[in-house]
C-alpha atoms as a PDB file:
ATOM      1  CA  UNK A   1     -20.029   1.020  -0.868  1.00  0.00           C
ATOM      2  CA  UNK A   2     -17.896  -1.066   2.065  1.00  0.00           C
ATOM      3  CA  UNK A   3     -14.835   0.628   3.030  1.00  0.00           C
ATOM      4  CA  UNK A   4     -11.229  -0.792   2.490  1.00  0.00           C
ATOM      5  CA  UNK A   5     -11.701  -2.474   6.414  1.00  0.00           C
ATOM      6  CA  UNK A   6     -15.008  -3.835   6.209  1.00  0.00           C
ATOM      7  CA  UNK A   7     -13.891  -5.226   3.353  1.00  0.00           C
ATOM      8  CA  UNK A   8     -10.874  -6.801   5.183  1.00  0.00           C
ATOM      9  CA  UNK A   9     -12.988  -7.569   7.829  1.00  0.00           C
ATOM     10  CA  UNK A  10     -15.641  -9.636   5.645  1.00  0.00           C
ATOM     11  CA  UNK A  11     -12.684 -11.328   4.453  1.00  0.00           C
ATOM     12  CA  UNK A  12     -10.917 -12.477   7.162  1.00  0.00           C
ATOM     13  CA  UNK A  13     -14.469 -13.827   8.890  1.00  0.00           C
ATOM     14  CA  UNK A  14     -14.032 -16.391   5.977  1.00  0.00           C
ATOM     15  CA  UNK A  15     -10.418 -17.119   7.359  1.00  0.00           C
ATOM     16  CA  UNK A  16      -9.284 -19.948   9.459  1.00  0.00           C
ATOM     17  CA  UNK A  17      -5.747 -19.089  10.966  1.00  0.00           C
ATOM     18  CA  UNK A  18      -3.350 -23.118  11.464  1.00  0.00           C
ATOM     19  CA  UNK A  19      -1.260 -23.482  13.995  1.00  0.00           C
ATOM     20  CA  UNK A  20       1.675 -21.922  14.315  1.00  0.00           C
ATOM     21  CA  UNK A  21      -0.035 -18.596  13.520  1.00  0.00           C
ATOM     22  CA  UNK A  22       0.828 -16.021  16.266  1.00  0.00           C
ATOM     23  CA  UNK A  23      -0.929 -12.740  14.332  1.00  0.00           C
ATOM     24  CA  UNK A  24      -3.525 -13.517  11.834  1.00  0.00           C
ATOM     25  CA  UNK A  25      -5.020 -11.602   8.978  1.00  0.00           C
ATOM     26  CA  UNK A  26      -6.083  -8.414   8.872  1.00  0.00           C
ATOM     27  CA  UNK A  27      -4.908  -7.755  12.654  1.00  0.00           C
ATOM     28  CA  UNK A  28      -1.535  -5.799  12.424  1.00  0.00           C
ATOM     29  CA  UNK A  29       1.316  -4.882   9.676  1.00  0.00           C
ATOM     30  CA  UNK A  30       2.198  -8.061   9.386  1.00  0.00           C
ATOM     31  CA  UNK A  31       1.126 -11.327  10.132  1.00  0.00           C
ATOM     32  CA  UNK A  32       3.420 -13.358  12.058  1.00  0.00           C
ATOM     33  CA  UNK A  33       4.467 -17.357  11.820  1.00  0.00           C
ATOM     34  CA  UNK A  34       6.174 -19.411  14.161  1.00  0.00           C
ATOM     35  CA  UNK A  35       9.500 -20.843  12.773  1.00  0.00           C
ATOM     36  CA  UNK A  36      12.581 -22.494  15.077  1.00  0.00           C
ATOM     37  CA  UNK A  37      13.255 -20.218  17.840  1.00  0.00           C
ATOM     38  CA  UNK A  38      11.682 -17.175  16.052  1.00  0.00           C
ATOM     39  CA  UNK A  39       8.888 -15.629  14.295  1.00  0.00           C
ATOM     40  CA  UNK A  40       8.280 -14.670  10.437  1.00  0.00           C
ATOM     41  CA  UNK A  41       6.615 -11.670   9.289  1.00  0.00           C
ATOM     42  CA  UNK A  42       5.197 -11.614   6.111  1.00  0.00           C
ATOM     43  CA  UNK A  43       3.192  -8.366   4.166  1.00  0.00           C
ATOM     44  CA  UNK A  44       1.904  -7.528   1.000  1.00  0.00           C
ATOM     45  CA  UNK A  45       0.514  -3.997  -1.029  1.00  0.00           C
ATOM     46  CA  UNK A  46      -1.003  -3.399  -4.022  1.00  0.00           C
ATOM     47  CA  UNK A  47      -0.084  -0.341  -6.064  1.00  0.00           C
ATOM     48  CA  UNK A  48      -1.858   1.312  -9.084  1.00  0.00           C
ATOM     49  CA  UNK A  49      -0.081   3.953 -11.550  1.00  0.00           C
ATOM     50  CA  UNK A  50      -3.743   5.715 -11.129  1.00  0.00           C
ATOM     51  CA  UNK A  51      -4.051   5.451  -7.296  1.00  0.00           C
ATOM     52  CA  UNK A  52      -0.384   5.587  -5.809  1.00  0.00           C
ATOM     53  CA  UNK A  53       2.034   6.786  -8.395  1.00  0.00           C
ATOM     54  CA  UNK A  54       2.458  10.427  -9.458  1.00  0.00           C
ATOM     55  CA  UNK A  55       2.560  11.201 -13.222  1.00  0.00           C
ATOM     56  CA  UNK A  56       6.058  12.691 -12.514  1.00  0.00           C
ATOM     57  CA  UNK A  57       7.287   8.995 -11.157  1.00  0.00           C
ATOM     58  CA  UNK A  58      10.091   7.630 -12.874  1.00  0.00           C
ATOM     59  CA  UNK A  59      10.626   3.845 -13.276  1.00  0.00           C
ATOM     60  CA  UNK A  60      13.221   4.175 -10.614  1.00  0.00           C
ATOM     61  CA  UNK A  61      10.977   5.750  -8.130  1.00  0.00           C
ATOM     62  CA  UNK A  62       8.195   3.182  -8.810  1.00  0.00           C
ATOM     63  CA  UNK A  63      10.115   0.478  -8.274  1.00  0.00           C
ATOM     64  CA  UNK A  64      11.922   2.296  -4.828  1.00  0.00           C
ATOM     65  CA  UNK A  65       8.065   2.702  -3.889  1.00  0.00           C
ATOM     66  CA  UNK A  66       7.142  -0.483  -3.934  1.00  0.00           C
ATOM     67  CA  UNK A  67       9.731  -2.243  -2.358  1.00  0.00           C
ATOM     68  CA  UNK A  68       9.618   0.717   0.338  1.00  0.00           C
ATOM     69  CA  UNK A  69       6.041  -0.003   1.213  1.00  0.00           C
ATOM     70  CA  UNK A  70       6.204  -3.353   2.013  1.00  0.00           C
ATOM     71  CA  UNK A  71       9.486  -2.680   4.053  1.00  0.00           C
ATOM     72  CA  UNK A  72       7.694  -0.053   5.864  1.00  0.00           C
ATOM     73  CA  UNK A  73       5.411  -2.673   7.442  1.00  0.00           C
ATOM     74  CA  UNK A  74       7.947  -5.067   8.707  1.00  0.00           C
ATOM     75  CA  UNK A  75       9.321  -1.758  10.173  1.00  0.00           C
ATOM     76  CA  UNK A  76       6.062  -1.299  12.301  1.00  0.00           C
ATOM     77  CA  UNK A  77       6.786  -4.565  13.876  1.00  0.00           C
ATOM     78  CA  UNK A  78      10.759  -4.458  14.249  1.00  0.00           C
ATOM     79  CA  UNK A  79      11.698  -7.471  11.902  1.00  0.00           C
ATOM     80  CA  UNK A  80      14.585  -7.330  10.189  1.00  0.00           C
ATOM     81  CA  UNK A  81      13.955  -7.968   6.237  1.00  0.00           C
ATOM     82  CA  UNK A  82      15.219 -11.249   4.210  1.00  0.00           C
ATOM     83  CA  UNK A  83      13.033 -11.329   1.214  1.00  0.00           C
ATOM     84  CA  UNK A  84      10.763  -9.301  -1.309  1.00  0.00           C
ATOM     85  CA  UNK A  85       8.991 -10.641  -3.972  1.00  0.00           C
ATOM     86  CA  UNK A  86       7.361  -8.668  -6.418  1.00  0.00           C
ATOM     87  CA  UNK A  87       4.095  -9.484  -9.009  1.00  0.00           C
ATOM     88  CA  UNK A  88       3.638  -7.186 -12.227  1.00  0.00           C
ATOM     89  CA  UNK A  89       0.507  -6.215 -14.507  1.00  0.00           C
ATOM     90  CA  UNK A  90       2.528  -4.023 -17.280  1.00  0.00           C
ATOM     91  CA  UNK A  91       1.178  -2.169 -20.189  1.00  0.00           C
ATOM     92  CA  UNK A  92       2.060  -3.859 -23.661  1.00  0.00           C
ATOM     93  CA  UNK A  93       2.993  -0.194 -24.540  1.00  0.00           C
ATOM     94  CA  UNK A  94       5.674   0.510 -21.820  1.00  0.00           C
ATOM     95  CA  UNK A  95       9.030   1.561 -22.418  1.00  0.00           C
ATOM     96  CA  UNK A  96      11.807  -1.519 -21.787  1.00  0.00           C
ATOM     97  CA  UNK A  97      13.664   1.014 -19.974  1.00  0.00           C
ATOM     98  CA  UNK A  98      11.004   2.207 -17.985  1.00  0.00           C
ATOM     99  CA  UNK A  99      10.699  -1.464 -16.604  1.00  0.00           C
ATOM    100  CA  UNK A 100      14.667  -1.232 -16.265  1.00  0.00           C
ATOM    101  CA  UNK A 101      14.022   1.418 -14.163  1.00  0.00           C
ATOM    102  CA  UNK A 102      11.508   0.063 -12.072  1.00  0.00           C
ATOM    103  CA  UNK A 103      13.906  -3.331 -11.590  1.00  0.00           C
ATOM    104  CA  UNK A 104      16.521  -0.946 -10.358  1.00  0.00           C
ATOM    105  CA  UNK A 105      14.641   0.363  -7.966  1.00  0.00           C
ATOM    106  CA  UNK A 106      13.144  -2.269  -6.900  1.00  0.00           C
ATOM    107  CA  UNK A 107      16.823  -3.681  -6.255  1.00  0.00           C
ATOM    108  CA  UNK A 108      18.418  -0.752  -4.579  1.00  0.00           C
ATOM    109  CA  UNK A 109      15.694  -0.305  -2.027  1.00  0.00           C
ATOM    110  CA  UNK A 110      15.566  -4.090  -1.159  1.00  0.00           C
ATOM    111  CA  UNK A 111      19.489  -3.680  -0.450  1.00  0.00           C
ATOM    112  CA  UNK A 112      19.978  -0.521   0.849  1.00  0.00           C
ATOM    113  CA  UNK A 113      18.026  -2.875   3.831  1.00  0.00           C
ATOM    114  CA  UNK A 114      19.784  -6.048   3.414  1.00  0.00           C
ATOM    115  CA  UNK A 115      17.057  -7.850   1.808  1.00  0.00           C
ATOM    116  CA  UNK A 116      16.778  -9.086  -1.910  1.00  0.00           C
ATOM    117  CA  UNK A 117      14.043  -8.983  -4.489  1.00  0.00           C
ATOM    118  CA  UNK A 118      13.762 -13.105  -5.291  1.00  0.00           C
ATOM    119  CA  UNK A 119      11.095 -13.159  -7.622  1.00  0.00           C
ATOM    120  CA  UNK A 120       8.074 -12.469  -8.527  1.00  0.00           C
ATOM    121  CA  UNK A 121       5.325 -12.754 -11.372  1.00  0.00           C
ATOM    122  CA  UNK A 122       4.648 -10.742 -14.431  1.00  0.00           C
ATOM    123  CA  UNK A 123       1.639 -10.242 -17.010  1.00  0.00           C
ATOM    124  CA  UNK A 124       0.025  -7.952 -18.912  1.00  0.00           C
ATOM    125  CA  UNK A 125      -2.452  -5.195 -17.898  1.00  0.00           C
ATOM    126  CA  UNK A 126      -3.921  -2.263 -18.815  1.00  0.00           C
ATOM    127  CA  UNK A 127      -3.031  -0.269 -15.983  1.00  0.00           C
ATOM    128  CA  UNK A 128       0.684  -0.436 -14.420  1.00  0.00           C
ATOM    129  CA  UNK A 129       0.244  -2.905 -11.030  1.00  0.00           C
ATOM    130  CA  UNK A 130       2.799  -3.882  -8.645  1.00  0.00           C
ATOM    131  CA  UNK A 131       2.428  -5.939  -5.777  1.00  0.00           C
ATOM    132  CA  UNK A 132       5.033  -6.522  -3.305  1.00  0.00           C
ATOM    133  CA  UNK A 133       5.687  -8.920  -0.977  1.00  0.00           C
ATOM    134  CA  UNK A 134       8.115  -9.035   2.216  1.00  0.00           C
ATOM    135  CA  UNK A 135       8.971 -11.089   4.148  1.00  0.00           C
ATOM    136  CA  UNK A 136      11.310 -10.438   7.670  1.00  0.00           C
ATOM    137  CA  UNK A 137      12.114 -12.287  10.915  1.00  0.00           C
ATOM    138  CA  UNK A 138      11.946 -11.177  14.713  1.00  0.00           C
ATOM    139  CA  UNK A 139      13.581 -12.636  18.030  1.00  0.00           C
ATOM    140  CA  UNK A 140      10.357 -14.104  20.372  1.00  0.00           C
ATOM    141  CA  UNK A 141      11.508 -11.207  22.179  1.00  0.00           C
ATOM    142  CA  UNK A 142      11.544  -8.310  19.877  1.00  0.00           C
ATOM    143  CA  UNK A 143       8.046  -8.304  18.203  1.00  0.00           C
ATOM    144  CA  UNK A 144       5.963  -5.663  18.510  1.00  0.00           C
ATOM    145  CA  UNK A 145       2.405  -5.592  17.876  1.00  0.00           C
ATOM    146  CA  UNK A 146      -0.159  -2.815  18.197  1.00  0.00           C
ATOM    147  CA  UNK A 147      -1.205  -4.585  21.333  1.00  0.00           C
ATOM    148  CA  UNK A 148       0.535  -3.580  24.260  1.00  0.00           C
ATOM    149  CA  UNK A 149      -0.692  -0.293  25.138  1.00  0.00           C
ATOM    150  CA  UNK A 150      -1.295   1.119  28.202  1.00  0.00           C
ATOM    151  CA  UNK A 151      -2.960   3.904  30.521  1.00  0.00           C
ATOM    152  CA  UNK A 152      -0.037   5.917  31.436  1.00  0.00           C
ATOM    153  CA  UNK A 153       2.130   5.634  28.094  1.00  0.00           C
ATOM    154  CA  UNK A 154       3.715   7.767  25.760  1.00  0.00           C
ATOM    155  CA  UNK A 155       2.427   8.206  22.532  1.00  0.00           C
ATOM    156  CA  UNK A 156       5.148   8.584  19.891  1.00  0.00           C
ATOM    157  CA  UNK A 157       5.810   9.828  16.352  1.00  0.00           C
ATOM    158  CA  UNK A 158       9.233   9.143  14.557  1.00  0.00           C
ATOM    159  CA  UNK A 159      10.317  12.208  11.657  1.00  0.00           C
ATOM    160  CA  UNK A 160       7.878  14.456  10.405  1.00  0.00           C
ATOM    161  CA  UNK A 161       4.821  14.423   9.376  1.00  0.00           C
ATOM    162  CA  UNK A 162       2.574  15.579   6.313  1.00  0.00           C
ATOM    163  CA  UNK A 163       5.475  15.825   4.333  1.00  0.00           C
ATOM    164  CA  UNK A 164       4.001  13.227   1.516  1.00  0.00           C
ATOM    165  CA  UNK A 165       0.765  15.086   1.734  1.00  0.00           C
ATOM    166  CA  UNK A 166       2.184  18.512   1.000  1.00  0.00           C
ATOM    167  CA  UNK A 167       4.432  17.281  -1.800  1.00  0.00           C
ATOM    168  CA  UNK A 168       1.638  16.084  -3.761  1.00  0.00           C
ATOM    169  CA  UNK A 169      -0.008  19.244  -3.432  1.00  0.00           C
ATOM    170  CA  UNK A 170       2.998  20.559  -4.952  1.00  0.00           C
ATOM    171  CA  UNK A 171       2.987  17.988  -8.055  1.00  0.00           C
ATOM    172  CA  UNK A 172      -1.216  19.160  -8.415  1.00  0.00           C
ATOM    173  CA  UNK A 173      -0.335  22.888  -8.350  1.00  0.00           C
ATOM    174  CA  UNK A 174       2.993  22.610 -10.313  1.00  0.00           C
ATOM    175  CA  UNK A 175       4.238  24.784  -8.301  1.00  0.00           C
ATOM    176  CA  UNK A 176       7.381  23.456  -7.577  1.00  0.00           C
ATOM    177  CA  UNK A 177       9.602  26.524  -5.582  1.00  0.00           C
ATOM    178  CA  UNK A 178      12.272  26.112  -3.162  1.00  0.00           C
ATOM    179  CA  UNK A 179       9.771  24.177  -0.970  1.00  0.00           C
ATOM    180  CA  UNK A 180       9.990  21.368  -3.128  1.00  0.00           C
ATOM    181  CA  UNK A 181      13.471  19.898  -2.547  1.00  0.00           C
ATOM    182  CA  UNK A 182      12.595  19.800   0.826  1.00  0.00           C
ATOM    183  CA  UNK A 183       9.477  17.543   0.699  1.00  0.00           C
ATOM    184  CA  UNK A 184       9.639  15.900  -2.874  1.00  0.00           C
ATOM    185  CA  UNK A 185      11.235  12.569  -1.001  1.00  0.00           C
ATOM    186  CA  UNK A 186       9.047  12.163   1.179  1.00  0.00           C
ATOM    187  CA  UNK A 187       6.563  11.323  -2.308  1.00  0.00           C
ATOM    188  CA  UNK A 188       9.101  10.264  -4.589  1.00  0.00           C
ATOM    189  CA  UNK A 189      11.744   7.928  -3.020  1.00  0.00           C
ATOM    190  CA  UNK A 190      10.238   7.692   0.482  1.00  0.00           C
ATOM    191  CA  UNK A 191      12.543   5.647   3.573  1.00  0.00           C
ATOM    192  CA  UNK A 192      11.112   3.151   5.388  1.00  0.00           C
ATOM    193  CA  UNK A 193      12.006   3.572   9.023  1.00  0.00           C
ATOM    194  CA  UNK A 194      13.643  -0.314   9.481  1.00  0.00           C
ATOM    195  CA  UNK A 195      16.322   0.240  11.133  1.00  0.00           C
ATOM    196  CA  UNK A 196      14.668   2.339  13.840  1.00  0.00           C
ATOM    197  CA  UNK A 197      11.741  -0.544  13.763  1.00  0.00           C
ATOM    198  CA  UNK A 198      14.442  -2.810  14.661  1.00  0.00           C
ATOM    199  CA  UNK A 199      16.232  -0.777  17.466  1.00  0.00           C
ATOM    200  CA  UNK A 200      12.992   0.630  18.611  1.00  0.00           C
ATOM    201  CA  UNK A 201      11.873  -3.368  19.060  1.00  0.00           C
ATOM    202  CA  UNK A 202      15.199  -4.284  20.610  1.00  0.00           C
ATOM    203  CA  UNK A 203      15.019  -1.757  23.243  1.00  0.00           C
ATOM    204  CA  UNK A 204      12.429  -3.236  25.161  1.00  0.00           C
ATOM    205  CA  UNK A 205      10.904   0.129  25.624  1.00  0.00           C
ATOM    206  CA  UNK A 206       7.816  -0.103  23.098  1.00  0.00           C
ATOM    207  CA  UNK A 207       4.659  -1.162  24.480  1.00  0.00           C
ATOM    208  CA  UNK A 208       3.346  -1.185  20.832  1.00  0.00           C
ATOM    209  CA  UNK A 209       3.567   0.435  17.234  1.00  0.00           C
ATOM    210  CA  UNK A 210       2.504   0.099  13.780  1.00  0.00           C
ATOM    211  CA  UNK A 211       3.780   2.023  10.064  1.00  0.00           C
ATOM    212  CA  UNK A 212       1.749   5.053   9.553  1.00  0.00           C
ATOM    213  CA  UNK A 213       1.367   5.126   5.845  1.00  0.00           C
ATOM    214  CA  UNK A 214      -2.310   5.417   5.287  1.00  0.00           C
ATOM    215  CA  UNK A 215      -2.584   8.672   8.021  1.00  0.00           C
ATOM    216  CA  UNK A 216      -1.718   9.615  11.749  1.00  0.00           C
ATOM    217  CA  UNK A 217      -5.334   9.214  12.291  1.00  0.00           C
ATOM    218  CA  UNK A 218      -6.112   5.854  11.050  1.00  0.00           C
ATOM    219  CA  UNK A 219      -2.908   4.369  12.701  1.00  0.00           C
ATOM    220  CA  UNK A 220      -3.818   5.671  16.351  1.00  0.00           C
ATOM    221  CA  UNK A 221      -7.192   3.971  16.038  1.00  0.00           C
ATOM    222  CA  UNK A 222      -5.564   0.711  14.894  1.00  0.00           C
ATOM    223  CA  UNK A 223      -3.162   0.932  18.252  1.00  0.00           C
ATOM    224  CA  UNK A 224      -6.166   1.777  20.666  1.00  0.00           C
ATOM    225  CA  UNK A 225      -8.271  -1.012  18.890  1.00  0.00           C
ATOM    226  CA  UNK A 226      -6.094  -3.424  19.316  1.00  0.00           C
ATOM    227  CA  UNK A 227      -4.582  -2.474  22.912  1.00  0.00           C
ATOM    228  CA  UNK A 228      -8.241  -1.744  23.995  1.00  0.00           C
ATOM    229  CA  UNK A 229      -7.274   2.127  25.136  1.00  0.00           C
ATOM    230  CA  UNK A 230      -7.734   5.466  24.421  1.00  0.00           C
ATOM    231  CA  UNK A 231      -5.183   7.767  22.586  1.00  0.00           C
ATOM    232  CA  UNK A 232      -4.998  11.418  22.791  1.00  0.00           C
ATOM    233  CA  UNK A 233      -2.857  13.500  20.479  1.00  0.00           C
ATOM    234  CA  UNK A 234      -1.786  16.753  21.338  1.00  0.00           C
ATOM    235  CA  UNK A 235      -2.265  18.426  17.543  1.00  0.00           C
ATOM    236  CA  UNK A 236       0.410  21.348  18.578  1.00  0.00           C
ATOM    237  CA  UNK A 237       3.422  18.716  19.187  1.00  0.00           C
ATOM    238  CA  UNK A 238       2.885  16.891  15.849  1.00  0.00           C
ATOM    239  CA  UNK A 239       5.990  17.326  14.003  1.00  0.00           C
ATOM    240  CA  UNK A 240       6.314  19.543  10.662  1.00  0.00           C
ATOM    241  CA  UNK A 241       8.441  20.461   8.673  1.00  0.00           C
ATOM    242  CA  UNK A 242       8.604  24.261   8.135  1.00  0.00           C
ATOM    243  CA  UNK A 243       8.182  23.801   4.804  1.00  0.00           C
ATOM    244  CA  UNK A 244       5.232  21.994   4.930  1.00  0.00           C
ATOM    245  CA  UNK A 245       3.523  24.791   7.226  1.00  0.00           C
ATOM    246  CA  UNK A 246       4.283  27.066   4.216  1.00  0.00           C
ATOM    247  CA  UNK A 247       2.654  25.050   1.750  1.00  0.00           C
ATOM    248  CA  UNK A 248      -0.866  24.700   4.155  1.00  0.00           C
ATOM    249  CA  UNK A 249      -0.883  28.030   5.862  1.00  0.00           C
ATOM    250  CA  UNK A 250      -4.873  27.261   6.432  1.00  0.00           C
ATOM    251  CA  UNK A 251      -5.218  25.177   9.778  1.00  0.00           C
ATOM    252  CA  UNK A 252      -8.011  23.116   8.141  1.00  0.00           C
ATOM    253  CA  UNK A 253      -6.486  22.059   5.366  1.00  0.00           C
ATOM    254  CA  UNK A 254      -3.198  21.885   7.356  1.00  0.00           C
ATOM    255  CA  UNK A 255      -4.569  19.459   9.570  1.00  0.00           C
ATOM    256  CA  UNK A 256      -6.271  16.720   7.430  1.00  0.00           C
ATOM    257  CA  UNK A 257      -2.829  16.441   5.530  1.00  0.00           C
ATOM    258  CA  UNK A 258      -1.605  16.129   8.862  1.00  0.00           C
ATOM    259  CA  UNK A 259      -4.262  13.659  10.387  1.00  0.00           C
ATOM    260  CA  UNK A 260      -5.722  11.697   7.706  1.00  0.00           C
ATOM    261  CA  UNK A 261      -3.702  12.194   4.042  1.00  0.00           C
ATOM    262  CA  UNK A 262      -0.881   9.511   4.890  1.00  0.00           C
ATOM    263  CA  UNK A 263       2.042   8.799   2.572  1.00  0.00           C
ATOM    264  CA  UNK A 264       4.518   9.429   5.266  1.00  0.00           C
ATOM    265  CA  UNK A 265       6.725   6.002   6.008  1.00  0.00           C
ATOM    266  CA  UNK A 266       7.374   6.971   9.558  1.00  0.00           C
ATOM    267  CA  UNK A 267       6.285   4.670  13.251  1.00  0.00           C
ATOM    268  CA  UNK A 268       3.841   5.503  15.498  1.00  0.00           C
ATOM    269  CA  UNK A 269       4.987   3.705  18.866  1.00  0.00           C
ATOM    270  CA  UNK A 270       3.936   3.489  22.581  1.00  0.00           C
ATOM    271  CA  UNK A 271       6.665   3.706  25.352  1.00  0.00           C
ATOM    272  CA  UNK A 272       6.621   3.929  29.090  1.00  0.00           C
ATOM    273  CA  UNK A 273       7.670   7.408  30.558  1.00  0.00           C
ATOM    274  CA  UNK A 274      10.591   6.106  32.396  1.00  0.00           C
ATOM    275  CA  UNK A 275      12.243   4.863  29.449  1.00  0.00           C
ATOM    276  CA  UNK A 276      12.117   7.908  27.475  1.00  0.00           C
ATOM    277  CA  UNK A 277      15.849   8.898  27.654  1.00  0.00           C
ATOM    278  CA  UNK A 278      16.640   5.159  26.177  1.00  0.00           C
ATOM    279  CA  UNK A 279      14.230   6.132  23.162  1.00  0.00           C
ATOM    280  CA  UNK A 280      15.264   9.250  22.564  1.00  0.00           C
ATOM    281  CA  UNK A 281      18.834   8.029  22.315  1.00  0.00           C
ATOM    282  CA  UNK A 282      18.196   5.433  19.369  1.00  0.00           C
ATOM    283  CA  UNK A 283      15.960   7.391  16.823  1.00  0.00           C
ATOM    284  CA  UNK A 284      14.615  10.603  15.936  1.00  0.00           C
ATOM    285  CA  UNK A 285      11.074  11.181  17.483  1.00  0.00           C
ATOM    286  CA  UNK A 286       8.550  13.305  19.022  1.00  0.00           C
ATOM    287  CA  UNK A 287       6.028  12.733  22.172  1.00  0.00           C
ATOM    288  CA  UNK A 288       2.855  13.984  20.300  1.00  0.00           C
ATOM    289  CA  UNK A 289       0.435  12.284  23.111  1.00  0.00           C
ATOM    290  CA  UNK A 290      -0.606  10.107  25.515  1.00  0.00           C
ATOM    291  CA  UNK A 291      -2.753   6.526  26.361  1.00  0.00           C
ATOM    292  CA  UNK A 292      -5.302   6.531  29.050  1.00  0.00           C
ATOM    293  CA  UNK A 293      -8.399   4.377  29.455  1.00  0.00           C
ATOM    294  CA  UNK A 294     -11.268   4.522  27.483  1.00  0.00           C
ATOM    295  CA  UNK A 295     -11.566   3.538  23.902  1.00  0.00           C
ATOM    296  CA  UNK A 296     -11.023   5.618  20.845  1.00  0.00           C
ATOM    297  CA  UNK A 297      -9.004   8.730  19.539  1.00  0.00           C
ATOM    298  CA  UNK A 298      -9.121  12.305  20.999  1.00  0.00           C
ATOM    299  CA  UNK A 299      -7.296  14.930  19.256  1.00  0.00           C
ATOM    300  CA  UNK A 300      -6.509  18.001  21.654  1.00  0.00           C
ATOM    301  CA  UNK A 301      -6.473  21.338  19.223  1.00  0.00           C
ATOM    302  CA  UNK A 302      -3.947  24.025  19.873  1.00  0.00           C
ATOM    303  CA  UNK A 303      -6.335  25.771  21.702  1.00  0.00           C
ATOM    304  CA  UNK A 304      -6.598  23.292  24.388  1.00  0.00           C
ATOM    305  CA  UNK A 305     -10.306  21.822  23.739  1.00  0.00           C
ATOM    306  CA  UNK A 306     -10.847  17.937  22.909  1.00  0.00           C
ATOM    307  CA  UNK A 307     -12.460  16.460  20.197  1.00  0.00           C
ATOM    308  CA  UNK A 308     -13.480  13.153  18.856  1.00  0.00           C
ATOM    309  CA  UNK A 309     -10.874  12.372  16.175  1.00  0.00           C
ATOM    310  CA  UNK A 310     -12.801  10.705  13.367  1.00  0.00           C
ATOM    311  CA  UNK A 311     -10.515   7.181  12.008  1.00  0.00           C
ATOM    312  CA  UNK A 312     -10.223   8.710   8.603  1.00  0.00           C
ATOM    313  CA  UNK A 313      -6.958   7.908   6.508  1.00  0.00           C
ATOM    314  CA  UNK A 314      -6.329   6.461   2.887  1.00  0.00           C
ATOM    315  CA  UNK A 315      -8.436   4.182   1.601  1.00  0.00           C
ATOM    316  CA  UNK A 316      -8.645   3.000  -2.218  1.00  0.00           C
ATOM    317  CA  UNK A 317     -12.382   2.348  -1.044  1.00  0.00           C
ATOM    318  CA  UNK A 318     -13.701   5.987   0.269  1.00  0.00           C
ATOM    319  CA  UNK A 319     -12.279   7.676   3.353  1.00  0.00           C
ATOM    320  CA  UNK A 320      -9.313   9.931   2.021  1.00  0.00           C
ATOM    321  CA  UNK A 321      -7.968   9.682  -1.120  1.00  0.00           C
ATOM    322  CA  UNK A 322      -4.464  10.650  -1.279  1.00  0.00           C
ATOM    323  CA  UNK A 323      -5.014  14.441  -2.085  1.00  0.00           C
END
């Protein structure tokens, strides 16, 4: 079976990009479109009731997620949102105010951003489908791409990690303690980091960066693909949450909900050393690493050796399935 990318890949080989067409298909977040004196970014995601929404989802929740993911990848490339639109398969058995729920959701996440939902299309399916649709704007001079990465660089993480990751392992136990409330958001109503996407763009101190929803592992590959580098992450300054450390007390498993599960709506960015204080100053992040020449991901282990860090993350198609 082809994986999710070669997939993509195949695709996009059938693809002729028009002018005007600054970031084609398949390349980055987002594509990107010229238009007056700026740029458009548009992105879409598919989501399955099976594949990306927990039994224990409400309406509400479904209908934050949505919205949230397609937000999360105009935050990877700084644009500030305008516009969501959003396609339906339903059930003919679902609840009306289940699909309230989802509509309110949908709505409070688009303006909690200061974008709107505008429409969308709806029919009937057998399994509960949404596909959203965003669509932002940039400044020429505040898009950033995964390419732009250089020896010497700072690789960058903002919040914590494997939080999504460990709250799903919570929902599969049903074990839901006092480690719960602290991870549970992280699955349920998750926060796409737009505003730092923006500020992180408009600093002029990001080389390059990308949303790193489908795994920490996946998304460094994409950067050092597309800059034509190699990335090293330092495993012991990935940032957890104490809470998730509880819930994977086995370094193993600890570390491929770490590396490769995804889920978490946080940036992955590049930044030159001597702008660090400037960065540090507009969001909440962590220097988990560094970009040197070569090609590829290392991953150096607590214990100081280096290994070859595989580009596993979630895939619909094979990889890593969410948990």
């Amino acid at each position: 079976m082809m994986s999710e990318r070669d997939i993509i890949r195949r695709i996009c080989s059938n693809l002729q990009m028009g002018d005007g067409v600054i970031v084609g298909a398949g390349l980055d977040d987002c594509a990107v479109i010229e238009y007056g004196d700026g740029y458009l970014t548009l992105t879409t995601d598919m989501l399955h009731r099976k594949t990306d929404f927990p039994g224990i989802m409400t309406g509400f929740e479904i209908g934050w997620s949505v919205v949230a993911s397609s937000l999360s990848d105009l935050a990877g490339m700084g644009s500030v949102p305008v516009a969501v639109v959003v396609s339906a398969g339903i059930p003919p058995e679902t609840d009306v105010h289940f699909i309230d729920g989802i509509a309110q959701g949908m709505n409070e996440c688009a303006r909690e951003f200061s974008a709107s939902v505008v429409g969308g299309d709806v029919d009937r399916h057998d399994e509960l489908t949404l596909v959203g649709c965003a669509l932002g704007r940039n400044d020429r001079d505040k898009l950033v791409t995964r390419a732009g990465a250089s020896p010497g660089d700072l690789l960058c993480v903002t919040g914590h990690l494997g939080t999504a990751a460990a709250a799903m392992s919570v929902v599969q136990t049903g074990n839901m303690d006092e480690n719960w409330s602290a991870v549970k958001d992280a699955l349920l109503r998750p926060v796409p980091r737009v505003r730092e996407g923006i500020a992180l763009a408009g600093s002029g101190a990001v080389t390059s960066m990308t949303d790193i929803s489908d795994g920490l592992a996946a998304s460094a590959h994409d950067i050092a693909a597309a800059s034509d580098v190699r990335i090293i992450i330092r495993e012991g300054d990935i940032p957890l949450l104490k809470q998730v450390l509880e819930l994977a007390p086995d370094s193993e498993r600890r570390r491929m909900i770490v590396l490769h599960y995804g889920g978490d709506f946080e940036l992955l960015f590049t930044t030159k050393p001597d702008m660090m204080g400037e960065v540090r100053s507009m969001v909440n992040m962590t220097v988990i690493g560094k970009v040197v020449t070569g090609s590829g991901v290392l991953l150096e282990t607590a214990q100081g050796k280096e290994e070859t860090l595989p580009r596993k993350g979630y895939s619909h198609f094979g990889d890593v399935g969410f948990m």
